[in-house]
PDB file of N, CA and C in Angstrom:
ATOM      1  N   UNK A   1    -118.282  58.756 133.061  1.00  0.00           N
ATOM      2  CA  UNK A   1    -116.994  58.425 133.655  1.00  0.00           C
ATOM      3  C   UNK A   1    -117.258  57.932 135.088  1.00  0.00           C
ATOM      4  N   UNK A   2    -116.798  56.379 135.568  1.00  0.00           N
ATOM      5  CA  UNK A   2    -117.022  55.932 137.153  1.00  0.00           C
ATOM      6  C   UNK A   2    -115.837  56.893 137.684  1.00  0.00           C
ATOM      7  N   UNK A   3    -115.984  57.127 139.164  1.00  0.00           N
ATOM      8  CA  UNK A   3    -114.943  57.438 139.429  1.00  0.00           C
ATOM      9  C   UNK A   3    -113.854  56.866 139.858  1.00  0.00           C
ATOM     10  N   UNK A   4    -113.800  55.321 139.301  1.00  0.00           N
ATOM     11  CA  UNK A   4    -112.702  54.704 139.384  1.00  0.00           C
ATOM     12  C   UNK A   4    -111.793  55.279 138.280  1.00  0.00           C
ATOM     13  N   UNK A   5    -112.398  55.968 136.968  1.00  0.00           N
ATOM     14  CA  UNK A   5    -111.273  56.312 135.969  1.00  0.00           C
ATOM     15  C   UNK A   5    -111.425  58.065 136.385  1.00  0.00           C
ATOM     16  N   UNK A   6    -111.801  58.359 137.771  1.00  0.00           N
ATOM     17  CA  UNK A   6    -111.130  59.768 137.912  1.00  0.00           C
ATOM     18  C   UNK A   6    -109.796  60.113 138.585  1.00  0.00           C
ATOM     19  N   UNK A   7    -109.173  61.157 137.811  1.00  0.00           N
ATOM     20  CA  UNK A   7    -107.632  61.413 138.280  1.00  0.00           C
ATOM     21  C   UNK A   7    -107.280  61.275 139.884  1.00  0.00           C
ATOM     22  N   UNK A   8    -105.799  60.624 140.564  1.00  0.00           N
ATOM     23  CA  UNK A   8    -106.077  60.761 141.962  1.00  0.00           C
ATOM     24  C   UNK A   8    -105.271  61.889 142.211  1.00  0.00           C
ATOM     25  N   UNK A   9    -105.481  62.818 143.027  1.00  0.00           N
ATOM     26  CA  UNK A   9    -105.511  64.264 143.386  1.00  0.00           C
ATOM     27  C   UNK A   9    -104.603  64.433 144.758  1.00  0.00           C
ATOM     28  N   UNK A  10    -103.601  64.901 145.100  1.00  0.00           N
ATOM     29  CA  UNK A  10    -102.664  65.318 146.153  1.00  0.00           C
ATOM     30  C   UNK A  10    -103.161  66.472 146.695  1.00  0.00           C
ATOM     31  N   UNK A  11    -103.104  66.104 148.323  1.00  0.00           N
ATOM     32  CA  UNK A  11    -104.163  67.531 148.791  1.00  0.00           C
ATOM     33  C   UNK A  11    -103.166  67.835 149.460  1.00  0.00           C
ATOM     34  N   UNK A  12    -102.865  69.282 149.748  1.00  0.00           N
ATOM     35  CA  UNK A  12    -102.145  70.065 150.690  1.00  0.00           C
ATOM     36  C   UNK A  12    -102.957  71.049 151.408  1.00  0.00           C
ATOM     37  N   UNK A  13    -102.788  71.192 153.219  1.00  0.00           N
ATOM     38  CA  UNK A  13    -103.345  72.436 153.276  1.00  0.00           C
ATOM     39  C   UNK A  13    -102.558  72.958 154.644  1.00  0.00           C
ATOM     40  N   UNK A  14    -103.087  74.084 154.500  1.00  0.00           N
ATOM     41  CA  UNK A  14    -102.410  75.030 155.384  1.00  0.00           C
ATOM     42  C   UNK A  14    -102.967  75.263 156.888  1.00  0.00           C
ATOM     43  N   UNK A  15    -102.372  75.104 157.771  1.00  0.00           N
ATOM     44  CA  UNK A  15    -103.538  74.752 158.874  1.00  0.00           C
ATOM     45  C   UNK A  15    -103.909  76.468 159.288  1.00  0.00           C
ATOM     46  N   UNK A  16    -102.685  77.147 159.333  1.00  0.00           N
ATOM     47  CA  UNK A  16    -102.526  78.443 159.722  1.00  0.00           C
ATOM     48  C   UNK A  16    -102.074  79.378 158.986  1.00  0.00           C
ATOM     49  N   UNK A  17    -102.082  81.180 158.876  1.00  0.00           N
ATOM     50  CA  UNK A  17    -101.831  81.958 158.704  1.00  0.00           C
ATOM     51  C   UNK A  17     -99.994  81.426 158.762  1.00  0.00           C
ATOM     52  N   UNK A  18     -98.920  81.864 157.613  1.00  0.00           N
ATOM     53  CA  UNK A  18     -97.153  82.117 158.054  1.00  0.00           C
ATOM     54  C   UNK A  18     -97.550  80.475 157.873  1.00  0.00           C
ATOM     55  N   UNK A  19     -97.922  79.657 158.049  1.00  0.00           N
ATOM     56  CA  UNK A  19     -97.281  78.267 157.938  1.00  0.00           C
ATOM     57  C   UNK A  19     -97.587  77.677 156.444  1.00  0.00           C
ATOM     58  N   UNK A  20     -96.432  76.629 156.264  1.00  0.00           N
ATOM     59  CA  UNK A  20     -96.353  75.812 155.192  1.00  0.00           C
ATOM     60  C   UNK A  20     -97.943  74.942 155.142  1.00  0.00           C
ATOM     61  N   UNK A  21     -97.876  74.799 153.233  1.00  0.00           N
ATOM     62  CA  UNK A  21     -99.040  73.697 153.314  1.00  0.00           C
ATOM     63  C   UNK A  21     -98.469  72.097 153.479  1.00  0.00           C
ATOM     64  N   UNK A  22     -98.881  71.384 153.979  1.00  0.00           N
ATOM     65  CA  UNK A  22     -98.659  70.519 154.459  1.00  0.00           C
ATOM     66  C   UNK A  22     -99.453  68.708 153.750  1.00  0.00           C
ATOM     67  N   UNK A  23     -98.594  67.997 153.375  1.00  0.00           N
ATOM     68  CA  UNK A  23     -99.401  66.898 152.591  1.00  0.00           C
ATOM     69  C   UNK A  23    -100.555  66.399 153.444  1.00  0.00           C
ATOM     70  N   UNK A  24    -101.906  66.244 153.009  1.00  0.00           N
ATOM     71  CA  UNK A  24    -103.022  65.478 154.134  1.00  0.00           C
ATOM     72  C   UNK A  24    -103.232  64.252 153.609  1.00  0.00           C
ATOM     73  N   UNK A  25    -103.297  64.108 152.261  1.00  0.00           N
ATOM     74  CA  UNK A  25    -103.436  62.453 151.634  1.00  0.00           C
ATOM     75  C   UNK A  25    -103.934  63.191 150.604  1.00  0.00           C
ATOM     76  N   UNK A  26    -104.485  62.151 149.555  1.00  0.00           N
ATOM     77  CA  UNK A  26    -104.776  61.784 148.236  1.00  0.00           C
ATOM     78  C   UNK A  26    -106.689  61.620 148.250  1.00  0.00           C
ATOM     79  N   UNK A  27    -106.832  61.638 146.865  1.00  0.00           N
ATOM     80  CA  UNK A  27    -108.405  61.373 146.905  1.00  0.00           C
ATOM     81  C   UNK A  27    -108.370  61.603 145.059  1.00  0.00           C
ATOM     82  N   UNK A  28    -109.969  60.866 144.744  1.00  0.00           N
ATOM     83  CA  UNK A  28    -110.161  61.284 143.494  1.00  0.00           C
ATOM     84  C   UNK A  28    -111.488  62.006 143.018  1.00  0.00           C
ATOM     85  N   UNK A  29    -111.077  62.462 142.435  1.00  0.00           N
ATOM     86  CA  UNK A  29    -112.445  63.430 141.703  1.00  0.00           C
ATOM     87  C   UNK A  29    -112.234  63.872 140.140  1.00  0.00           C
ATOM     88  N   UNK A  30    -113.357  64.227 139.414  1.00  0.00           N
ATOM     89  CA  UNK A  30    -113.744  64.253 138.284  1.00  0.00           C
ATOM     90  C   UNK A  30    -112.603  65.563 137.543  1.00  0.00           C
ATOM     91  N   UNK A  31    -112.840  66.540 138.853  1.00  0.00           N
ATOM     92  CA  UNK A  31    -111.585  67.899 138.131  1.00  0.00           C
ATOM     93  C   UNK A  31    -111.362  68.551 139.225  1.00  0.00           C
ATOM     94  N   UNK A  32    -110.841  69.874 139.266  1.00  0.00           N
ATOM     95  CA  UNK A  32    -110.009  70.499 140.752  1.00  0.00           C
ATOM     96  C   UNK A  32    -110.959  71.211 141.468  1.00  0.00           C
ATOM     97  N   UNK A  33    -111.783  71.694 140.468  1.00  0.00           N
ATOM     98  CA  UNK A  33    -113.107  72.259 141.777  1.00  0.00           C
ATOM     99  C   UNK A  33    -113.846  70.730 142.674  1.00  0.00           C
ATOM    100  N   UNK A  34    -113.973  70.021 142.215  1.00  0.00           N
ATOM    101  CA  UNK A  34    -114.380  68.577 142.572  1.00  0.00           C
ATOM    102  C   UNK A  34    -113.398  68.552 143.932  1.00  0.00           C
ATOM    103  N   UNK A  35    -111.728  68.290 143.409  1.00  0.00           N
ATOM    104  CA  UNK A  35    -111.066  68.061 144.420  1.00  0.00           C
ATOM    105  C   UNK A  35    -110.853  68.975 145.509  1.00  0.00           C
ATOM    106  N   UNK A  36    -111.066  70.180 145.213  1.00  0.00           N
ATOM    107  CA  UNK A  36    -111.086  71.025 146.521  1.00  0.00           C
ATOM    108  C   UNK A  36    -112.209  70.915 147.286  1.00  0.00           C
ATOM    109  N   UNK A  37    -113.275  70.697 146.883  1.00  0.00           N
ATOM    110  CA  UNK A  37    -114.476  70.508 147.316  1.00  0.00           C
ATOM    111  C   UNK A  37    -114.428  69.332 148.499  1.00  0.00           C
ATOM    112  N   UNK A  38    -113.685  68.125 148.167  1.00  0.00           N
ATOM    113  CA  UNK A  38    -113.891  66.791 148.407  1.00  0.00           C
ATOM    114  C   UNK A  38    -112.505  66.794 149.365  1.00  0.00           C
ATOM    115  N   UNK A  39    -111.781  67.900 149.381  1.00  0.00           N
ATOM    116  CA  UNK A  39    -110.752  67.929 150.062  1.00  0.00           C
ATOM    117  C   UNK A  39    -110.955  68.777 151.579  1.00  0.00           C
ATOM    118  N   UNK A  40    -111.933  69.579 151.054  1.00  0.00           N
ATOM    119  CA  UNK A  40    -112.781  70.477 152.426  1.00  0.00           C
ATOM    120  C   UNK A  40    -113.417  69.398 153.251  1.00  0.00           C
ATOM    121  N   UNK A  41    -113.679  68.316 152.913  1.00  0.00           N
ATOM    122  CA  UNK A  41    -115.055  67.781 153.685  1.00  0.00           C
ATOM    123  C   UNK A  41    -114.064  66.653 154.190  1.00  0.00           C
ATOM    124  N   UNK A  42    -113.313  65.957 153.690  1.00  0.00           N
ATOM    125  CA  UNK A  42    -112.518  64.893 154.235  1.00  0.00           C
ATOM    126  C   UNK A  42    -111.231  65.510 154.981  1.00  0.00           C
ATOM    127  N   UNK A  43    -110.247  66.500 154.719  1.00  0.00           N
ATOM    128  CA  UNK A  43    -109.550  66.696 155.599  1.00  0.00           C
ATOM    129  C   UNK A  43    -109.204  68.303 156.322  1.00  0.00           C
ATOM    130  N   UNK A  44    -110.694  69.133 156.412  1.00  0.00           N
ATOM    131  CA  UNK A  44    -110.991  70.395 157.174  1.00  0.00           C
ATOM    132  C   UNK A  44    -112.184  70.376 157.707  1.00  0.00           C
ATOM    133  N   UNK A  45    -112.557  68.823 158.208  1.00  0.00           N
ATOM    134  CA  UNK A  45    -113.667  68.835 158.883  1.00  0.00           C
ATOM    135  C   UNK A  45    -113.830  69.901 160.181  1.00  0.00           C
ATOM    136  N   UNK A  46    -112.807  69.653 161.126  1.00  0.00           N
ATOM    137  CA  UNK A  46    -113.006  70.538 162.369  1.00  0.00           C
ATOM    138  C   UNK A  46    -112.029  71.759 161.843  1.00  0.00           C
ATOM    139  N   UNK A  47    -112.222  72.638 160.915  1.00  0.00           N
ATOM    140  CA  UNK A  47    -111.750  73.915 160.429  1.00  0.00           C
ATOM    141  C   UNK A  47    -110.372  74.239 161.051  1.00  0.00           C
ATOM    142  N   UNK A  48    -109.998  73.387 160.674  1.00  0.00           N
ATOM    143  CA  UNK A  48    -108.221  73.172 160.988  1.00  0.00           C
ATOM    144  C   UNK A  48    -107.810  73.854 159.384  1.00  0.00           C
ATOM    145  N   UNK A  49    -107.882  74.360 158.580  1.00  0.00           N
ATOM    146  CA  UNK A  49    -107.378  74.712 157.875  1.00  0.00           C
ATOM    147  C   UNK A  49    -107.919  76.122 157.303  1.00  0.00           C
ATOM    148  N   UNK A  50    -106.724  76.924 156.530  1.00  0.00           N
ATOM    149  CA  UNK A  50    -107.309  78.220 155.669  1.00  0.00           C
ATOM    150  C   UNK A  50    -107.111  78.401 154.449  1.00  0.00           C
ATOM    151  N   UNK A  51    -106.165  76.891 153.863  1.00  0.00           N
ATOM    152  CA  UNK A  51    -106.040  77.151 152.550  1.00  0.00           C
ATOM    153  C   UNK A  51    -105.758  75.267 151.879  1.00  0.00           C
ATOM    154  N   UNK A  52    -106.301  75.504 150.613  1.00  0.00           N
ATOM    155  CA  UNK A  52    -106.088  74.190 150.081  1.00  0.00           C
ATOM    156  C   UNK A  52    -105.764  74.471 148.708  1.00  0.00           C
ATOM    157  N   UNK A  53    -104.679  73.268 148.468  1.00  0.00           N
ATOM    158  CA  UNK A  53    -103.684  72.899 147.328  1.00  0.00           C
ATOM    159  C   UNK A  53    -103.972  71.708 147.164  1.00  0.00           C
ATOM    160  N   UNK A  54    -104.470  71.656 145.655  1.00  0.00           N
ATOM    161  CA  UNK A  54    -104.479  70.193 144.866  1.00  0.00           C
ATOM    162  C   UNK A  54    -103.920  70.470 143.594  1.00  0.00           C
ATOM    163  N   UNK A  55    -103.210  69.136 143.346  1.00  0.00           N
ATOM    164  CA  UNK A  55    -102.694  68.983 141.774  1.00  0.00           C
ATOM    165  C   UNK A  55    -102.659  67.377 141.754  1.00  0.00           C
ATOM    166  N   UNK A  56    -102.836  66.735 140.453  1.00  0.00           N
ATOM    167  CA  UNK A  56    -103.450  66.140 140.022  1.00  0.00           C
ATOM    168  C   UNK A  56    -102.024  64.841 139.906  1.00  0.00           C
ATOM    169  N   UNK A  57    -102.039  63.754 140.577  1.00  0.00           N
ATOM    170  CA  UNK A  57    -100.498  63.370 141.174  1.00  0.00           C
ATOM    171  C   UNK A  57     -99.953  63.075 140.080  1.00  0.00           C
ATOM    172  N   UNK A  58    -100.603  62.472 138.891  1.00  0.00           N
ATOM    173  CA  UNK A  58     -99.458  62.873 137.267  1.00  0.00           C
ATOM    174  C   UNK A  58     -98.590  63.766 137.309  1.00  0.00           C
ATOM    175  N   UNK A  59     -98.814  64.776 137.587  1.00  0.00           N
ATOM    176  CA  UNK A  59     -98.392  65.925 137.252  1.00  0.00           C
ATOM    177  C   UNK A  59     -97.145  66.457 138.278  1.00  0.00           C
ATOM    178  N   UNK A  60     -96.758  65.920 139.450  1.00  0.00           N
ATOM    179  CA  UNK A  60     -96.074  65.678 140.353  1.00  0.00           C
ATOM    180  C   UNK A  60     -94.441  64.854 139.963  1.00  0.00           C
ATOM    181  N   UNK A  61     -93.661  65.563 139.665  1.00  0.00           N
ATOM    182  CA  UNK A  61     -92.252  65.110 139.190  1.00  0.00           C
ATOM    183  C   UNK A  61     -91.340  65.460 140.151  1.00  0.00           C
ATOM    184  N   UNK A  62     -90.553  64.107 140.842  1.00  0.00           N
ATOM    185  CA  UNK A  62     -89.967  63.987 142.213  1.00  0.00           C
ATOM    186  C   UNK A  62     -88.557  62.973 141.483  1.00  0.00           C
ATOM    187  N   UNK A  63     -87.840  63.498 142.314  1.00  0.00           N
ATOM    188  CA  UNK A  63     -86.458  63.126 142.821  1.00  0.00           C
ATOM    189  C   UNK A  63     -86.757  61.383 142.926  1.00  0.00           C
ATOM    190  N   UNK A  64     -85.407  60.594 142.326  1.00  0.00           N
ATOM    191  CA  UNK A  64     -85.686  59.372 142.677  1.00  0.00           C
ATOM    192  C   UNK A  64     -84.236  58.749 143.466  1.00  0.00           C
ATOM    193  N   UNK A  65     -85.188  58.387 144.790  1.00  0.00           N
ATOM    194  CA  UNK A  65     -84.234  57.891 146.120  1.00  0.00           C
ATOM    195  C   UNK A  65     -82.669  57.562 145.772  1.00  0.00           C
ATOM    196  N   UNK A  66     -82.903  57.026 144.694  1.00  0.00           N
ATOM    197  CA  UNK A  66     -81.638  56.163 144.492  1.00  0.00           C
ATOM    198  C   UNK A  66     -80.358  56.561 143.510  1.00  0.00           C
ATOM    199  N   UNK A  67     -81.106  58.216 143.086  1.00  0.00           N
ATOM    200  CA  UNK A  67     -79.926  59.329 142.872  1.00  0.00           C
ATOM    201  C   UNK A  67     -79.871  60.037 143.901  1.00  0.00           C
ATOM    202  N   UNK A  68     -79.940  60.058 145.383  1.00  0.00           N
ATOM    203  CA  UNK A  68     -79.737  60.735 146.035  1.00  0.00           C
ATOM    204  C   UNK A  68     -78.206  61.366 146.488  1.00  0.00           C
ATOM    205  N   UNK A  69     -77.492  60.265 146.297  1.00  0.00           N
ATOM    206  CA  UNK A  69     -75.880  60.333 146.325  1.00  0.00           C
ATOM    207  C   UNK A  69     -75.682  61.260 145.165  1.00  0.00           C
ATOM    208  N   UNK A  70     -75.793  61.317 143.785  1.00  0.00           N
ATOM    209  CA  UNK A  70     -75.300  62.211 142.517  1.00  0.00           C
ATOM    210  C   UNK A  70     -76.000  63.530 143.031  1.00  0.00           C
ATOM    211  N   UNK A  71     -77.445  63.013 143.310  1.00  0.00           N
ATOM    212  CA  UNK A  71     -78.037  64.503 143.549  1.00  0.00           C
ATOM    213  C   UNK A  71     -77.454  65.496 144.609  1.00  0.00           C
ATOM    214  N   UNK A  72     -77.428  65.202 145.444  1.00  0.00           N
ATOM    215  CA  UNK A  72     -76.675  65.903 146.697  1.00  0.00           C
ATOM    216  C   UNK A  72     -75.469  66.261 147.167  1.00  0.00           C
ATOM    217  N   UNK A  73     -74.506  65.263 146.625  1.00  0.00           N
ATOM    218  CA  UNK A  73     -73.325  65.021 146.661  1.00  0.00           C
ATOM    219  C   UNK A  73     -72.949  66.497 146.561  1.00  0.00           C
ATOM    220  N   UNK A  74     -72.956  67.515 145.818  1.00  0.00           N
ATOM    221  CA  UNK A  74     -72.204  68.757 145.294  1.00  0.00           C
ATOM    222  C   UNK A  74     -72.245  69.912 146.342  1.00  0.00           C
ATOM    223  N   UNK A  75     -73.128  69.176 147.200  1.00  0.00           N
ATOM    224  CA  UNK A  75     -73.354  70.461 148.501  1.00  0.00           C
ATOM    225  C   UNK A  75     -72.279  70.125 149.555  1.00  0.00           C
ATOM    226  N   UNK A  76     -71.894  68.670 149.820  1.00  0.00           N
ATOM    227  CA  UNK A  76     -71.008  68.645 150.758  1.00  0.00           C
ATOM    228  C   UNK A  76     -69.495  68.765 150.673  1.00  0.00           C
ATOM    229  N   UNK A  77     -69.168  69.368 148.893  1.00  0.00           N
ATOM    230  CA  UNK A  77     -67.915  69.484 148.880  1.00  0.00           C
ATOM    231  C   UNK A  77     -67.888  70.891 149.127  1.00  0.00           C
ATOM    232  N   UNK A  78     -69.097  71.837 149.667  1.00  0.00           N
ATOM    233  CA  UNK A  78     -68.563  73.378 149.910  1.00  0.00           C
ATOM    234  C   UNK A  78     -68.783  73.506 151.372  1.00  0.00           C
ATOM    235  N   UNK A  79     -67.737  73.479 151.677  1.00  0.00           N
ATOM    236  CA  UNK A  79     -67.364  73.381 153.487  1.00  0.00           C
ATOM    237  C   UNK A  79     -67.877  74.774 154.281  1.00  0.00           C
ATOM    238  N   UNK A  80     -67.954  75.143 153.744  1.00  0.00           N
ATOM    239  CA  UNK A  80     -68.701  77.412 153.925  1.00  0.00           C
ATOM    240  C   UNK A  80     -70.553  76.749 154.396  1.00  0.00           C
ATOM    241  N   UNK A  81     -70.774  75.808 154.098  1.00  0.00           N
ATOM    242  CA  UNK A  81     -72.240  75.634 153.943  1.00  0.00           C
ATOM    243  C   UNK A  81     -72.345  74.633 155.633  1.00  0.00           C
ATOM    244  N   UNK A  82     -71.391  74.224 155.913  1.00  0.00           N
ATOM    245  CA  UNK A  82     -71.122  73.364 157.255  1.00  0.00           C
ATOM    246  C   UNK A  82     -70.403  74.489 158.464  1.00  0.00           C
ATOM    247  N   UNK A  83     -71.003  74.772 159.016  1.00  0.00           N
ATOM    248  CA  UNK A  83     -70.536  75.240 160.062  1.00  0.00           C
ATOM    249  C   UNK A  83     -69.039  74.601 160.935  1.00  0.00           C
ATOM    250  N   UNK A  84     -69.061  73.677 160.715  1.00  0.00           N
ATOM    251  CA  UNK A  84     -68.283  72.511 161.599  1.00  0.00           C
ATOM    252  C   UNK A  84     -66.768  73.576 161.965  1.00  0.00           C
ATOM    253  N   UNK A  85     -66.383  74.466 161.110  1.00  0.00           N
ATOM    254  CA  UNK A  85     -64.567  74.875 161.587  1.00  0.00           C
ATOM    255  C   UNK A  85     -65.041  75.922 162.296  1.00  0.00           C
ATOM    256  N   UNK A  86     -66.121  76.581 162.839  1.00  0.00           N
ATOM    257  CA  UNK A  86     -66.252  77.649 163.775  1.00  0.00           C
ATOM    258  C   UNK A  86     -66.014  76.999 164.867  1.00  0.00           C
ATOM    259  N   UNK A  87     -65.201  78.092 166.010  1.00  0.00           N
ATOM    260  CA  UNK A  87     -65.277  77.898 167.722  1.00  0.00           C
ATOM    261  C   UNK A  87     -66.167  79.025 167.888  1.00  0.00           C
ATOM    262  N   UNK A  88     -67.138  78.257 169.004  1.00  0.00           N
ATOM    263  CA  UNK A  88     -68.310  78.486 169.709  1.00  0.00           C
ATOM    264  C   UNK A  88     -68.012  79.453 170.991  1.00  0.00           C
ATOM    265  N   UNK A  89     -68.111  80.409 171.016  1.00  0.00           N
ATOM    266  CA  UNK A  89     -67.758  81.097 172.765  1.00  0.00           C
ATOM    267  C   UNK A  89     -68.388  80.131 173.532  1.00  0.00           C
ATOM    268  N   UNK A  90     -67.825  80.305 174.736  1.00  0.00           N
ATOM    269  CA  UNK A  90     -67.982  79.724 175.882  1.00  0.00           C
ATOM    270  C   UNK A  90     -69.179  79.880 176.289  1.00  0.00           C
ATOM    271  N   UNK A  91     -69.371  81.141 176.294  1.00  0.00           N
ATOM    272  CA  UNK A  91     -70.729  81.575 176.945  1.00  0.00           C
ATOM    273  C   UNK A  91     -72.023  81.038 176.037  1.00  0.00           C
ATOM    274  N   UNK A  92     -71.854  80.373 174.998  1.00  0.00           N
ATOM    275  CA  UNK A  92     -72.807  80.544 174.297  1.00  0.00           C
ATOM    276  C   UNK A  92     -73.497  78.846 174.685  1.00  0.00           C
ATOM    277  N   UNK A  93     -74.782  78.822 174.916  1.00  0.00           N
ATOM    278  CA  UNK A  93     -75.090  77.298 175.485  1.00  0.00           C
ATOM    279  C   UNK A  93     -75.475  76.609 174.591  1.00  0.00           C
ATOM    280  N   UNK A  94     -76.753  76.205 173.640  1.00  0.00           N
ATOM    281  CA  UNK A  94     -76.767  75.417 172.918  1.00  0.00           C
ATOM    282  C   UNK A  94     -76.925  75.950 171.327  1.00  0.00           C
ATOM    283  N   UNK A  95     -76.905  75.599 170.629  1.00  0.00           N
ATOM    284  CA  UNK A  95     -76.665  76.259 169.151  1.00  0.00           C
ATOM    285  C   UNK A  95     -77.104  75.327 167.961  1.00  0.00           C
TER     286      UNK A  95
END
C-alpha cells in the first residue's frame, strides 16, 4: 500500500491539563498507532501537548452550513435561553 492510498487522519490535541482538544491539522498513515505516532512528531514537537486524538476523517459526520437556519432555528424561539428581558443593577459593570 503507497501512502497515497493511506486513510487521511484528523489530529486533535490537548495542549494542557482541564483544556479542550483542539484541531492541529490532518495527515496520513497506514492505521491509528501510525497516526498518533506521526501526529507526536509533526504537531508536539516542542511538548506543547499531553494528549492526542485521531479518527480517521471518513468517519467524521458534520452539520451542513446550509441547514444551519432548520438546524438552529428551534433555540431562538425559547426566549428563557436569551437573557435579553433581565434589568441589570446598576452597580453591576460589565456582564
Amino acid at each position: 500500500m503507497s501512502n497515497k492510498e493511506w486513510p487521511l487522519w484528523e489530529v486533535f490535541i490537548r495542549s494542557k491539563q482541564g483544556l479542550s482538544h483542539k484541531h492541529a491539522g490532518s495527515l496520513r498513515a497506514a492505521d491509528a498507532e501510525m497516526a498518533i505516532n506521526n501526529a507526536r512528531d509533526v504537531y508536539t514537537r516542542r511538548s506543547e501537548g499531553i494528549s492526542i486524538w485521531v479518527i480517521e476523517s471518513n468517519k467524521i459526520v458534520a452539520s451542513d452550513p446550509d441547514d444551519a437556519d432548520a438546524l438552529f432555528e428551534p433555540s431562538n424561539s425559547k426566549v428563557y435561553r436569551h437573557p435579553t428581558f433581565y434589568t441589570v443593577p446598576d452597580g453591576v459593570g460589565h456582564m
